[in-house]
PDB file of N, CA and C in Angstrom:
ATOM      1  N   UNK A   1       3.100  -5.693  17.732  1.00  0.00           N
ATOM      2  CA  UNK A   1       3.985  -4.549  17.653  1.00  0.00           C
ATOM      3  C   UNK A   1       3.219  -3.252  17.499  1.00  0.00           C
ATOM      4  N   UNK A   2       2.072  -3.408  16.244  1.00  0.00           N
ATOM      5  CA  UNK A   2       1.338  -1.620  16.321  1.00  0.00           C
ATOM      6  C   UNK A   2       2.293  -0.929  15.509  1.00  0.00           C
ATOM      7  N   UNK A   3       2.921  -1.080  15.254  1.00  0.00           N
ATOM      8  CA  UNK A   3       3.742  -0.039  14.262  1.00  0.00           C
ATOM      9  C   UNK A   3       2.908   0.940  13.167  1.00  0.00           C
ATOM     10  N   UNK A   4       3.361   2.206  13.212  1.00  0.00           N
ATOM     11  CA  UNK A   4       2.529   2.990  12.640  1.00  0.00           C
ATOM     12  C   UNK A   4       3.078   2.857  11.205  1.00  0.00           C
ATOM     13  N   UNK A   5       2.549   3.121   9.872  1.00  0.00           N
ATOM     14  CA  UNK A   5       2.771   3.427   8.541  1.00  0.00           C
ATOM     15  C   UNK A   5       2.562   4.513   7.765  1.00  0.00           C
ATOM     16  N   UNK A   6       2.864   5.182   6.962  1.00  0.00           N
ATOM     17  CA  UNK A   6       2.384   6.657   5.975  1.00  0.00           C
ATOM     18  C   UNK A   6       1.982   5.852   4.808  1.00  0.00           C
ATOM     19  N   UNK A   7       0.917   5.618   4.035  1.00  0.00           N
ATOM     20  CA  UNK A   7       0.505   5.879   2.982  1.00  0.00           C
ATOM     21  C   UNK A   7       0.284   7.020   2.341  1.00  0.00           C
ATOM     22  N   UNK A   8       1.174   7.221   1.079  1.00  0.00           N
ATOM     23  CA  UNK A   8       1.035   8.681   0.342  1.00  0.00           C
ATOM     24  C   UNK A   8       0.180   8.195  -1.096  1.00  0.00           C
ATOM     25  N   UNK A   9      -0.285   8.737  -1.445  1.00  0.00           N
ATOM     26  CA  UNK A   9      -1.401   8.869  -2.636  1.00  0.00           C
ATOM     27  C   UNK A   9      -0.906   9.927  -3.460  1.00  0.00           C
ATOM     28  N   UNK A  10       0.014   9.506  -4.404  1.00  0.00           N
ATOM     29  CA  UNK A  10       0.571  10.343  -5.308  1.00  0.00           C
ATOM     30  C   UNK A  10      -0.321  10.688  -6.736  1.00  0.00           C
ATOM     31  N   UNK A  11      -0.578  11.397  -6.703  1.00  0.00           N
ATOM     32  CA  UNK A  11      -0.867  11.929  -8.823  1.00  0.00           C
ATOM     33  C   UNK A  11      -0.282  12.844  -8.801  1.00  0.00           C
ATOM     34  N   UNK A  12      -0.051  12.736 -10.563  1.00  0.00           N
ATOM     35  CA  UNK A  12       0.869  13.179 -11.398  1.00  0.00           C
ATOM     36  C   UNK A  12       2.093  14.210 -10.764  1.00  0.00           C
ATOM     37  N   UNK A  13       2.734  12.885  -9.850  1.00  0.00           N
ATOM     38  CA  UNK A  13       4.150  13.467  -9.293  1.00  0.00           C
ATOM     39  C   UNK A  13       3.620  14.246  -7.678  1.00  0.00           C
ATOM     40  N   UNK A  14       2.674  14.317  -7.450  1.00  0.00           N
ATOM     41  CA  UNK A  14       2.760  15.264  -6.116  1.00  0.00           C
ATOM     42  C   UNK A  14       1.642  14.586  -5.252  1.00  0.00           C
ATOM     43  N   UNK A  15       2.265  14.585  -3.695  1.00  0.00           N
ATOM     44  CA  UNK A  15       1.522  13.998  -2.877  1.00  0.00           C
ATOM     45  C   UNK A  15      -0.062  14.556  -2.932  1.00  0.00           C
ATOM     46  N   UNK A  16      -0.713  13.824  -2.370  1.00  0.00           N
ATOM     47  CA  UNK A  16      -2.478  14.188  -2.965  1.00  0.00           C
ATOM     48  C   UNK A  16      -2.861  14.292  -1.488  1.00  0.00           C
ATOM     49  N   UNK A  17      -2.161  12.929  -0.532  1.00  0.00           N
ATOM     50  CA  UNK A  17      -3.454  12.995   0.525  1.00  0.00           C
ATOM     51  C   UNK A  17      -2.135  11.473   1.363  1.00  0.00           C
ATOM     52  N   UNK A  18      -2.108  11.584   2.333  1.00  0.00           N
ATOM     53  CA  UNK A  18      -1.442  10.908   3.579  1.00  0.00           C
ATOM     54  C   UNK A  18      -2.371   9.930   4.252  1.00  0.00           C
ATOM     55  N   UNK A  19      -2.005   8.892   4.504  1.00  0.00           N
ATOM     56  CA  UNK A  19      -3.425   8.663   5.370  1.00  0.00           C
ATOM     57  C   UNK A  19      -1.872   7.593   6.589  1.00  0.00           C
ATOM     58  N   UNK A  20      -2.373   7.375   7.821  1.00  0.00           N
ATOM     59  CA  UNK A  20      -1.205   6.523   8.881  1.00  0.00           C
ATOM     60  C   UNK A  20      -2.487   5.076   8.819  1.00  0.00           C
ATOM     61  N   UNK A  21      -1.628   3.954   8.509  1.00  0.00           N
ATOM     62  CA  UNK A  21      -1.951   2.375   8.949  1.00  0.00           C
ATOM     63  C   UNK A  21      -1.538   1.892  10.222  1.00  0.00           C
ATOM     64  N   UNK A  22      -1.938   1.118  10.599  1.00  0.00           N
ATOM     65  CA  UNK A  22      -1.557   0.797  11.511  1.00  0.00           C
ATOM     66  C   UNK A  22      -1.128  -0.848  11.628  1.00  0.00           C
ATOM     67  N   UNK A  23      -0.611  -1.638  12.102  1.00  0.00           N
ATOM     68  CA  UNK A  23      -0.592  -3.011  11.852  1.00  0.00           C
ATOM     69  C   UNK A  23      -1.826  -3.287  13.113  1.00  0.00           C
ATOM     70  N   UNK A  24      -2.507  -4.488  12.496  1.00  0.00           N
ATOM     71  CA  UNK A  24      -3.581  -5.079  13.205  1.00  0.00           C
ATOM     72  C   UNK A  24      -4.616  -4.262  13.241  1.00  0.00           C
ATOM     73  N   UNK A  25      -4.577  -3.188  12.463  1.00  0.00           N
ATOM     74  CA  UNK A  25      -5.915  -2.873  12.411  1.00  0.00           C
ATOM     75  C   UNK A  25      -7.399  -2.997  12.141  1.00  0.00           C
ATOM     76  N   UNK A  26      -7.340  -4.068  10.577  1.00  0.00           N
ATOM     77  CA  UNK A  26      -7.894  -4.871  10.164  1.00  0.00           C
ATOM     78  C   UNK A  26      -8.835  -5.744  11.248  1.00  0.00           C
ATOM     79  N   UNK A  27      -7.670  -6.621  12.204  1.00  0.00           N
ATOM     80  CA  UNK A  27      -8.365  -7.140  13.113  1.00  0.00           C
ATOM     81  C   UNK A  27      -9.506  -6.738  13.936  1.00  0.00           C
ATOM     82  N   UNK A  28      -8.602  -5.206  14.265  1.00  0.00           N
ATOM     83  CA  UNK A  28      -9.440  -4.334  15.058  1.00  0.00           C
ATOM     84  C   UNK A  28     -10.830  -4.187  15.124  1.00  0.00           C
ATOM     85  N   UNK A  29     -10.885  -4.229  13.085  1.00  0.00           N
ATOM     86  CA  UNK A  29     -12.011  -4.102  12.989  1.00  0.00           C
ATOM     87  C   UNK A  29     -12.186  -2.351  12.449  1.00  0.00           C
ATOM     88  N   UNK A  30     -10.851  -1.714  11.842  1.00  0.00           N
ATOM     89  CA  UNK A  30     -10.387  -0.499  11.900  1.00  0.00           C
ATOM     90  C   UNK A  30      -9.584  -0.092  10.455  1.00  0.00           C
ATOM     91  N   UNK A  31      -9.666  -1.521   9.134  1.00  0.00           N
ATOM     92  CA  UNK A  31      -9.109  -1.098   8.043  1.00  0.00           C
ATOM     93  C   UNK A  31      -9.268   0.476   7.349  1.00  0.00           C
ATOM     94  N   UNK A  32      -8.391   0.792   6.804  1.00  0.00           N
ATOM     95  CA  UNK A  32      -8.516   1.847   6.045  1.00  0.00           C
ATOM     96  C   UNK A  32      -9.123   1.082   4.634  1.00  0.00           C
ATOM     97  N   UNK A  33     -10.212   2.019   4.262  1.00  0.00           N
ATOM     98  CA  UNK A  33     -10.838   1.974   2.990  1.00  0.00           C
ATOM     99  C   UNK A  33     -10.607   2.997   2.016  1.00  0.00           C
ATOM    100  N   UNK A  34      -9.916   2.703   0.559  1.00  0.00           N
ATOM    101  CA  UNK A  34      -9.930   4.283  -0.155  1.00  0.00           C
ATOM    102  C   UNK A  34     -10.004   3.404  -1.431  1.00  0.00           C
ATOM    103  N   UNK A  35     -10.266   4.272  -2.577  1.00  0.00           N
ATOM    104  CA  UNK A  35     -10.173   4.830  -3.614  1.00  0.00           C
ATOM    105  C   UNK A  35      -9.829   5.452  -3.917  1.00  0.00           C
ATOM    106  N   UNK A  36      -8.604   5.076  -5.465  1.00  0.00           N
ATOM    107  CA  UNK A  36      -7.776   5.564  -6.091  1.00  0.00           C
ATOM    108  C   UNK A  36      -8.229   6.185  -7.360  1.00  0.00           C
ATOM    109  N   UNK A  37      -7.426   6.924  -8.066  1.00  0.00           N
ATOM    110  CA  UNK A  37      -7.862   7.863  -9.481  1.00  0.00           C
ATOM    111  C   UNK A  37      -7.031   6.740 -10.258  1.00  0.00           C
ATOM    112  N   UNK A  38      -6.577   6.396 -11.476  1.00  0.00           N
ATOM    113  CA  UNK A  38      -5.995   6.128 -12.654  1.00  0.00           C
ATOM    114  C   UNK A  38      -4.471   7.071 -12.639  1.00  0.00           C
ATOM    115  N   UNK A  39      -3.863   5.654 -12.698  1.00  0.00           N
ATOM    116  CA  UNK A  39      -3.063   7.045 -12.464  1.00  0.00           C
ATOM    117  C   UNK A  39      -1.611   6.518 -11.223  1.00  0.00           C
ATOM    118  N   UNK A  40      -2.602   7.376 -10.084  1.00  0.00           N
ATOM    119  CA  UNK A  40      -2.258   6.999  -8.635  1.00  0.00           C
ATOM    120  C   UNK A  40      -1.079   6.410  -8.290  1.00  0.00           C
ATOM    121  N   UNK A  41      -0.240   6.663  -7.580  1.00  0.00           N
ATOM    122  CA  UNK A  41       0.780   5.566  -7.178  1.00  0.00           C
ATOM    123  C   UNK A  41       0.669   5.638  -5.239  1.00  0.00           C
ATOM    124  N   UNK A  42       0.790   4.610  -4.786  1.00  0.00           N
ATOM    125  CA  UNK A  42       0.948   4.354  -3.348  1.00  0.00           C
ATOM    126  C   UNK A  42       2.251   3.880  -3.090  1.00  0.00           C
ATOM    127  N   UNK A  43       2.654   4.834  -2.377  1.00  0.00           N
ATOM    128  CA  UNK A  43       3.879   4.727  -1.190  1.00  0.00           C
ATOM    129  C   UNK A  43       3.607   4.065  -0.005  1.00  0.00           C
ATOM    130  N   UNK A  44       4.307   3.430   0.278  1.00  0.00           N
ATOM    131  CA  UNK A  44       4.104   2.571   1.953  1.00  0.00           C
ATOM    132  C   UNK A  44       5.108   2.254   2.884  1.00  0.00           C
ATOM    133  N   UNK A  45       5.770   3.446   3.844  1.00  0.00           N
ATOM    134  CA  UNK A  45       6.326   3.194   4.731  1.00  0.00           C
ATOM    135  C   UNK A  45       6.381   3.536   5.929  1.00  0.00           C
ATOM    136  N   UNK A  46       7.575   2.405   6.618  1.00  0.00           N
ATOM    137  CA  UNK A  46       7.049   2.521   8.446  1.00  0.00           C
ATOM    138  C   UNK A  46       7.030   4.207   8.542  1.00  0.00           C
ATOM    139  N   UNK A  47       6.407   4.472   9.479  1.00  0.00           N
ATOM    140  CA  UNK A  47       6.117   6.747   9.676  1.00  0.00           C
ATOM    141  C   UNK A  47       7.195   6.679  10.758  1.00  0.00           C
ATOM    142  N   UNK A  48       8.084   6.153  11.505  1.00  0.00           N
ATOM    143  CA  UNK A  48       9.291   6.384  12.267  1.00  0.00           C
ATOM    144  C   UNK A  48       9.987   6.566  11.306  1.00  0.00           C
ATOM    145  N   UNK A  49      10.483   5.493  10.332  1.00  0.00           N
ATOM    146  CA  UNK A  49      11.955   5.121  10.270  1.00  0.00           C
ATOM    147  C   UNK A  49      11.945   5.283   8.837  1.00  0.00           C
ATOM    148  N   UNK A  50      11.145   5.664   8.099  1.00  0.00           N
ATOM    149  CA  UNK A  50      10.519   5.989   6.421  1.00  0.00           C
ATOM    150  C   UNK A  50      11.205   5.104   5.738  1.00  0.00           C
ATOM    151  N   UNK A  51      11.084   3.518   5.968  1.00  0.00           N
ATOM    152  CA  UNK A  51      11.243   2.732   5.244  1.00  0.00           C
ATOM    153  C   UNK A  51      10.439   1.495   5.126  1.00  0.00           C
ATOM    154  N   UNK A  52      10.547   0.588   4.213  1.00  0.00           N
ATOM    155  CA  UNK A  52       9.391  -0.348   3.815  1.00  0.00           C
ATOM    156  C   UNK A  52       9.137  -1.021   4.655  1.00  0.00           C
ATOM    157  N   UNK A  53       7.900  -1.706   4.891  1.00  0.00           N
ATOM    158  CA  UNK A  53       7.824  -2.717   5.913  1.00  0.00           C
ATOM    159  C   UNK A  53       8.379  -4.314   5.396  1.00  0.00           C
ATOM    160  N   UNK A  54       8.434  -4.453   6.450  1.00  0.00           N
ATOM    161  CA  UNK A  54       9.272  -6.096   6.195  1.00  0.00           C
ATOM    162  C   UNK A  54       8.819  -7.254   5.890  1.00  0.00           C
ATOM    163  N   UNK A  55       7.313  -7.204   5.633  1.00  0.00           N
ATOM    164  CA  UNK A  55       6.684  -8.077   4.666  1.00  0.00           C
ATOM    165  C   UNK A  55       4.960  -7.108   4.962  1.00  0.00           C
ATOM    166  N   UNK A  56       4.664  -7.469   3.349  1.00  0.00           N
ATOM    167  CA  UNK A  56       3.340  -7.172   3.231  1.00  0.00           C
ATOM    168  C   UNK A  56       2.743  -8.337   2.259  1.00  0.00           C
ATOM    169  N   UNK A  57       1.547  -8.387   2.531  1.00  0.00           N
ATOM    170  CA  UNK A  57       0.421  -9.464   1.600  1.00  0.00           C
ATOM    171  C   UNK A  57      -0.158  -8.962   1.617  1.00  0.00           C
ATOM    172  N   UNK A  58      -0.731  -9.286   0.102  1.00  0.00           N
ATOM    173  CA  UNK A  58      -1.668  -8.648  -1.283  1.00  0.00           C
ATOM    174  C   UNK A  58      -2.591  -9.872  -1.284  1.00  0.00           C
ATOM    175  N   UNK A  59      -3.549  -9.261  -1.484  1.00  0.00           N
ATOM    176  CA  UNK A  59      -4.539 -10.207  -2.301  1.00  0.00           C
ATOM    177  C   UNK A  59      -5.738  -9.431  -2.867  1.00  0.00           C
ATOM    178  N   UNK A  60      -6.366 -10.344  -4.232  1.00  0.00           N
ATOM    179  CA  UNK A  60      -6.879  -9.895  -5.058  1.00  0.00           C
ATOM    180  C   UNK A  60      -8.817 -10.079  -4.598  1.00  0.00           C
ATOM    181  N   UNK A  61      -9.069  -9.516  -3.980  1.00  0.00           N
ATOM    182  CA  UNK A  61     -10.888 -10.133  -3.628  1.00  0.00           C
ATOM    183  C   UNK A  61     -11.720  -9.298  -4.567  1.00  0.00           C
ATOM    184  N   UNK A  62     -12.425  -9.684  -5.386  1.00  0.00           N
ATOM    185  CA  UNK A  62     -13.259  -9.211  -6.662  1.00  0.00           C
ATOM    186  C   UNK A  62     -12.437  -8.269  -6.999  1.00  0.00           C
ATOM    187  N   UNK A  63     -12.811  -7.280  -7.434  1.00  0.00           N
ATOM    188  CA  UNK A  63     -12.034  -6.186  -7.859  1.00  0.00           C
ATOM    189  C   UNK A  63     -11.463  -5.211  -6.924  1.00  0.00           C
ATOM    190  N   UNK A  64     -11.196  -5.489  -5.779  1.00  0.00           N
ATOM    191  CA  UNK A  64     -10.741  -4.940  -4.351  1.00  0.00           C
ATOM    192  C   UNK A  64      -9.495  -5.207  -4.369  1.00  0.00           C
ATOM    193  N   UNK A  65      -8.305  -4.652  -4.393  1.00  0.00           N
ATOM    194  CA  UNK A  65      -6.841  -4.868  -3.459  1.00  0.00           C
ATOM    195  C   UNK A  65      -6.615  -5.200  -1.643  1.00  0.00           C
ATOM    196  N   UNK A  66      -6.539  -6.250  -1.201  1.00  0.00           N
ATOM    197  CA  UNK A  66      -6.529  -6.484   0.355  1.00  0.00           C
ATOM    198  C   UNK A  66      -4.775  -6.323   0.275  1.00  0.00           C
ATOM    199  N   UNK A  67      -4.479  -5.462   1.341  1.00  0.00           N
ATOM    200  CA  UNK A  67      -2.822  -5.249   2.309  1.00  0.00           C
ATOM    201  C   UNK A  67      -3.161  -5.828   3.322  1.00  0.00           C
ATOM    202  N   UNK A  68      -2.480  -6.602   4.131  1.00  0.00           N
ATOM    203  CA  UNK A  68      -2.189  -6.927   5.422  1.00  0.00           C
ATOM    204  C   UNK A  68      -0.580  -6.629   5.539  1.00  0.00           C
ATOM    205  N   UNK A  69      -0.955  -5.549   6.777  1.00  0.00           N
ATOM    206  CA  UNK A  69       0.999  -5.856   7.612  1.00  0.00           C
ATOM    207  C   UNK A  69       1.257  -6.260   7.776  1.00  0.00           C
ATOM    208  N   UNK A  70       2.614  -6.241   8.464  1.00  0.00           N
ATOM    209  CA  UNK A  70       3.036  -7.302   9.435  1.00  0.00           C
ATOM    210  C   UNK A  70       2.355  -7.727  10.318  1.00  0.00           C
ATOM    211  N   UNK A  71       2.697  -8.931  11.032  1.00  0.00           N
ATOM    212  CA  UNK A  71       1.298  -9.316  11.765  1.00  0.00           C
ATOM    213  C   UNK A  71      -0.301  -9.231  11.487  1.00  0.00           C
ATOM    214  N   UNK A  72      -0.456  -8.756  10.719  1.00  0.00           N
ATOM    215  CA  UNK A  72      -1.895  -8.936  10.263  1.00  0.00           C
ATOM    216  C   UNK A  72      -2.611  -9.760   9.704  1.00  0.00           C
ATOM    217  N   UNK A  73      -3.671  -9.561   8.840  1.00  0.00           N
ATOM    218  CA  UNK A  73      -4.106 -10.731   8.215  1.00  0.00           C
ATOM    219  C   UNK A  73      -4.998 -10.686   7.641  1.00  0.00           C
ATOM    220  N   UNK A  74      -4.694 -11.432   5.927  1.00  0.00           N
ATOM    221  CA  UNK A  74      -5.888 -10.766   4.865  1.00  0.00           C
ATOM    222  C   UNK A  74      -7.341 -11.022   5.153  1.00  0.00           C
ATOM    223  N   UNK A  75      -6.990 -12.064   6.037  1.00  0.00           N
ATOM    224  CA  UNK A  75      -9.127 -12.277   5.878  1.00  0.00           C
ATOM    225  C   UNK A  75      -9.806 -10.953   6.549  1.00  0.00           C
ATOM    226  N   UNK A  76      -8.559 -10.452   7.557  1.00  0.00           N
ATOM    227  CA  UNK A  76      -9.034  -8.940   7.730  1.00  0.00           C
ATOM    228  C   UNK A  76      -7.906  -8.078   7.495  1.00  0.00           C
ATOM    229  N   UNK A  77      -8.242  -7.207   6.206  1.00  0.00           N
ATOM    230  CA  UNK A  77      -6.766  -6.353   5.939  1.00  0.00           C
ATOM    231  C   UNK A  77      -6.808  -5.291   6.491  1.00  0.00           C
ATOM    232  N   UNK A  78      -5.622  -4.614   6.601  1.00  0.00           N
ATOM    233  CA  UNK A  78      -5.175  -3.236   7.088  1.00  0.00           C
ATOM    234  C   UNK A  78      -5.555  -2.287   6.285  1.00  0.00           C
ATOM    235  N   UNK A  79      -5.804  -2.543   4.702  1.00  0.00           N
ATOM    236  CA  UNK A  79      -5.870  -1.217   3.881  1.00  0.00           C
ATOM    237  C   UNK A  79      -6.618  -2.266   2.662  1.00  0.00           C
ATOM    238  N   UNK A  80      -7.734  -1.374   2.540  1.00  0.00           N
ATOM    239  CA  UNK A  80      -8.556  -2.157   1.240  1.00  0.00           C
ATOM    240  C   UNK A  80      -8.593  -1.018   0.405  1.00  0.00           C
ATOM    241  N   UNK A  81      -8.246  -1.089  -1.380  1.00  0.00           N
ATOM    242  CA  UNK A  81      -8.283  -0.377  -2.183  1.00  0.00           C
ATOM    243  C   UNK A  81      -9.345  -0.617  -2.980  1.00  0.00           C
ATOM    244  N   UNK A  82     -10.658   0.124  -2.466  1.00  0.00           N
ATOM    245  CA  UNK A  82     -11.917  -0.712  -3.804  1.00  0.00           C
ATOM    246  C   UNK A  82     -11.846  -0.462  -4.896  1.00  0.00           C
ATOM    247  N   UNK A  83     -11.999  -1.185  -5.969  1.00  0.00           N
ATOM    248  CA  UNK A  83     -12.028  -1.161  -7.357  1.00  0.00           C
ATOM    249  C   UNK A  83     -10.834  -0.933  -7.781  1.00  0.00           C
ATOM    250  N   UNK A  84      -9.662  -1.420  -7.547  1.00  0.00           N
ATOM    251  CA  UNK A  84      -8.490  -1.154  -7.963  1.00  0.00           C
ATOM    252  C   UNK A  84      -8.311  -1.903  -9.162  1.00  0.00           C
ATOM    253  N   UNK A  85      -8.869  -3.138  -9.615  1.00  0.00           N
ATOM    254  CA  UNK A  85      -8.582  -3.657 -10.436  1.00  0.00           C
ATOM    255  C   UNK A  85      -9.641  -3.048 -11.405  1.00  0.00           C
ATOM    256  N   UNK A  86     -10.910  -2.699 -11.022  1.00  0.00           N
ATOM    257  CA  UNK A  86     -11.553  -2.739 -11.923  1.00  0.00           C
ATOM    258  C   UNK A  86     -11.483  -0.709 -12.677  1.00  0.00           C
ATOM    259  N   UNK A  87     -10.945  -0.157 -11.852  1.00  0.00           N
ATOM    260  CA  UNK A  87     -10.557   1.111 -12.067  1.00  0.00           C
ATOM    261  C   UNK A  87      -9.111   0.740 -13.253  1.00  0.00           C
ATOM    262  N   UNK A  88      -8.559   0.191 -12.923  1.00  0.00           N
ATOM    263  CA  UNK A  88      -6.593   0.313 -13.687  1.00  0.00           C
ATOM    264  C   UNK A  88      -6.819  -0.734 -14.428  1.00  0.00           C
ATOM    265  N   UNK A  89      -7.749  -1.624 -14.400  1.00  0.00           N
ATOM    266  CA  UNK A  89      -7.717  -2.700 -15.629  1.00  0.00           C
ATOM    267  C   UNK A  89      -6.345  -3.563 -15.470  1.00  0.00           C
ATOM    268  N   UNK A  90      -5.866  -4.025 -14.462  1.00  0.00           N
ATOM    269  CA  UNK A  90      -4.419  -4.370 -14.582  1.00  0.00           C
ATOM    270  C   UNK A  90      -4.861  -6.091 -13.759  1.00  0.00           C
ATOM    271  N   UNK A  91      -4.102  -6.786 -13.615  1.00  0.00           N
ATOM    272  CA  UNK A  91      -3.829  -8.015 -13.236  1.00  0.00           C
ATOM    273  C   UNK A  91      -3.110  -8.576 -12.115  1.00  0.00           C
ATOM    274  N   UNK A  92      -2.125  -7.164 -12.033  1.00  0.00           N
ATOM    275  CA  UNK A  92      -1.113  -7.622 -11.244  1.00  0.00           C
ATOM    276  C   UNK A  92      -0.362  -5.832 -11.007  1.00  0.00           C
ATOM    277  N   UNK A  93       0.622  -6.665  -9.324  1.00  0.00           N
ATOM    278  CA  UNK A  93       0.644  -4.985  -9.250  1.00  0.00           C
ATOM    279  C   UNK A  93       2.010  -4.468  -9.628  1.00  0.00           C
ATOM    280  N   UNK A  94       2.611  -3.610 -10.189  1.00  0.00           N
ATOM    281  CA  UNK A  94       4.029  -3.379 -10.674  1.00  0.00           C
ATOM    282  C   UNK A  94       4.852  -2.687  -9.471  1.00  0.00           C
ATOM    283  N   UNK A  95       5.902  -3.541  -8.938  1.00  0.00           N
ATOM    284  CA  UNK A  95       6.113  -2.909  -7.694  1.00  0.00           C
ATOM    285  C   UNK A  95       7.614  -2.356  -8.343  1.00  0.00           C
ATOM    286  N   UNK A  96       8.037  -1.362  -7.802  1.00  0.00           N
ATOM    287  CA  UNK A  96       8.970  -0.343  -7.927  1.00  0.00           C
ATOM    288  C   UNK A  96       9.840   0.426  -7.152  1.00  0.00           C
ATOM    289  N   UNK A  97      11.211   0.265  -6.963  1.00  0.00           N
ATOM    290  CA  UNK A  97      12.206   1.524  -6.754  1.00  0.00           C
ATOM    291  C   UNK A  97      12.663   2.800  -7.295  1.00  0.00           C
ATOM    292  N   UNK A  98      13.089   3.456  -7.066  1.00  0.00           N
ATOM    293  CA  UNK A  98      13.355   5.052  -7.761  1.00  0.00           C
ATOM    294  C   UNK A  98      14.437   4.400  -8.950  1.00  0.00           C
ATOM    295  N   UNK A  99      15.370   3.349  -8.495  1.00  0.00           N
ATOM    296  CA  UNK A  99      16.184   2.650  -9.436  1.00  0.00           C
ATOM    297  C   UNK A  99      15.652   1.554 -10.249  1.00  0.00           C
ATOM    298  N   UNK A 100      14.142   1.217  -9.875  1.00  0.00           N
ATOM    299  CA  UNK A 100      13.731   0.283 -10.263  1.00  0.00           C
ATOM    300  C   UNK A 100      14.569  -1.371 -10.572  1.00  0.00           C
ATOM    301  N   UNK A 101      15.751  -0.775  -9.807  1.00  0.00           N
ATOM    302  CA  UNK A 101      16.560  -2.486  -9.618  1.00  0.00           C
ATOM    303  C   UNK A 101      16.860  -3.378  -8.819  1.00  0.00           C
ATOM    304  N   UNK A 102      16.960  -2.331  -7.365  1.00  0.00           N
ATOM    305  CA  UNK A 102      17.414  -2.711  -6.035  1.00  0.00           C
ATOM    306  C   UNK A 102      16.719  -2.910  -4.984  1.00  0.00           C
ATOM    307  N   UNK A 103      16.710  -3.906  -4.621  1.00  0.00           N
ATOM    308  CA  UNK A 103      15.874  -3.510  -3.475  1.00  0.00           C
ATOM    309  C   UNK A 103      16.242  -3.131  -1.814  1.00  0.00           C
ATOM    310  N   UNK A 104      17.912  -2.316  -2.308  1.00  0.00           N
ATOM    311  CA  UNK A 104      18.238  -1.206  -1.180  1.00  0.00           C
ATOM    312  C   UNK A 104      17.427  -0.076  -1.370  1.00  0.00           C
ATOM    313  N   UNK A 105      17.570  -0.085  -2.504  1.00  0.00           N
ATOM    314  CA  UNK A 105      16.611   1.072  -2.728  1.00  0.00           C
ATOM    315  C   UNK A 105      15.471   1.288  -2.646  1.00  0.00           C
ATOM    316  N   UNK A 106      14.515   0.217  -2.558  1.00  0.00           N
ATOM    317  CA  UNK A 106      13.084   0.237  -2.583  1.00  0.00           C
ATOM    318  C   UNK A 106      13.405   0.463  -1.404  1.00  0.00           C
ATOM    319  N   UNK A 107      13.983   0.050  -0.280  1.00  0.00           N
ATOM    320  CA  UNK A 107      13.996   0.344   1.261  1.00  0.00           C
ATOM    321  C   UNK A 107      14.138   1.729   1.601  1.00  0.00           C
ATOM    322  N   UNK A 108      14.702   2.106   0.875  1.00  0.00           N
ATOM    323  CA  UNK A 108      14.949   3.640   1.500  1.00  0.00           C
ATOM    324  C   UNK A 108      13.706   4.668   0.784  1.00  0.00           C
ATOM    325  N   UNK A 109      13.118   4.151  -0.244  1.00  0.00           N
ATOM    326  CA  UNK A 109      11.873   4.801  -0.253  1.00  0.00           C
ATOM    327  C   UNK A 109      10.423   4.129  -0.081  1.00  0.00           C
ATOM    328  N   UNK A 110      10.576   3.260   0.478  1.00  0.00           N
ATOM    329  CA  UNK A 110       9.457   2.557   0.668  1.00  0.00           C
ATOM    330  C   UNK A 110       8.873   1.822   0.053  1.00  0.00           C
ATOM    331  N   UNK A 111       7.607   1.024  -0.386  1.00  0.00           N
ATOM    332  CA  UNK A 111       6.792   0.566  -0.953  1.00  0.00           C
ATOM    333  C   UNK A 111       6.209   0.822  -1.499  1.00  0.00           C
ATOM    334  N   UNK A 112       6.586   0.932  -3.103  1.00  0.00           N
ATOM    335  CA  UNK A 112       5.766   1.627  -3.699  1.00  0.00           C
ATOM    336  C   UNK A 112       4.735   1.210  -4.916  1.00  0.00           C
ATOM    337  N   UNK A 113       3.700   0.789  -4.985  1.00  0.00           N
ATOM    338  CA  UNK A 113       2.633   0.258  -6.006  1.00  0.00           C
ATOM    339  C   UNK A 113       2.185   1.350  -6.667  1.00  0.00           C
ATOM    340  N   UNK A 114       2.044   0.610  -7.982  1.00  0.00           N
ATOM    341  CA  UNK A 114       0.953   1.851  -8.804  1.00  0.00           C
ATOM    342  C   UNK A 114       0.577   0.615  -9.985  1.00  0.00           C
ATOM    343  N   UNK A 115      -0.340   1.679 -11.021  1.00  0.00           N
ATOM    344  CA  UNK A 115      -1.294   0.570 -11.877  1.00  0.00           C
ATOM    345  C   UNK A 115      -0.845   0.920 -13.445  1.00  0.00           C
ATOM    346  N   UNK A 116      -0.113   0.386 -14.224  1.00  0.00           N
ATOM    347  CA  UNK A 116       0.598   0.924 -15.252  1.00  0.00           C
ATOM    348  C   UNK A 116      -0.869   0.678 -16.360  1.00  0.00           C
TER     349      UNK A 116
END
């Protein structure tokens, strides 16, 4: 498919920095690599239709966060977050809606991770 994505990189409440994913990029050979502040929260949705994608996988490789899109695939991810664990000290990732209940709602704002 190729479907494009917006990752937003939020601190303290205000967008920081945008970056577009792509699905299969990973494969490509074309992941996005970043580093996050403490803090940080990541937004993740399709850049047409500004809503979540319809499945994503996480995985934990040393202290690295691996995303794969749709269609993709962790042994090669779409978006690697280095040191995410070892930056936020956390275990696991707290995923969230603006209602924090629904997940109509997580749809209409996307995907959103951060490191409590």
């Amino acid at each position: 498919m190729n479907d494009k994505y917006s990752l937003k990189i939020i601190q303290s409440g205000k967008t920081q920095q945008v970056k577009i994913l792509r699905e299969g990029a990973g494969i490509a050979g074309q992941a996005v690599v970043l580093k996050v502040a403490d803090g940080a929260r990541l937004q993740l949705v399709k850049a047409v239709t500004l809503v979540s994608p319809d499945k994503i996988e996480l995985k934990r490789v040393g202290k690295d966060l691996h995303l794969a899109l749709p269609g993709g695939d962790l042994s090669a991810p779409d978006l690697i977050v280095e040191d995410y664990f070892a930056v936020f000290k956390c275990s696991h990732v707290d995923w969230e809606s603006s209602a924090n209940t629904n997940v109509e709602m997580a749809n209409e704002i996307g995907v959103v991770f951060r490191v409590a």
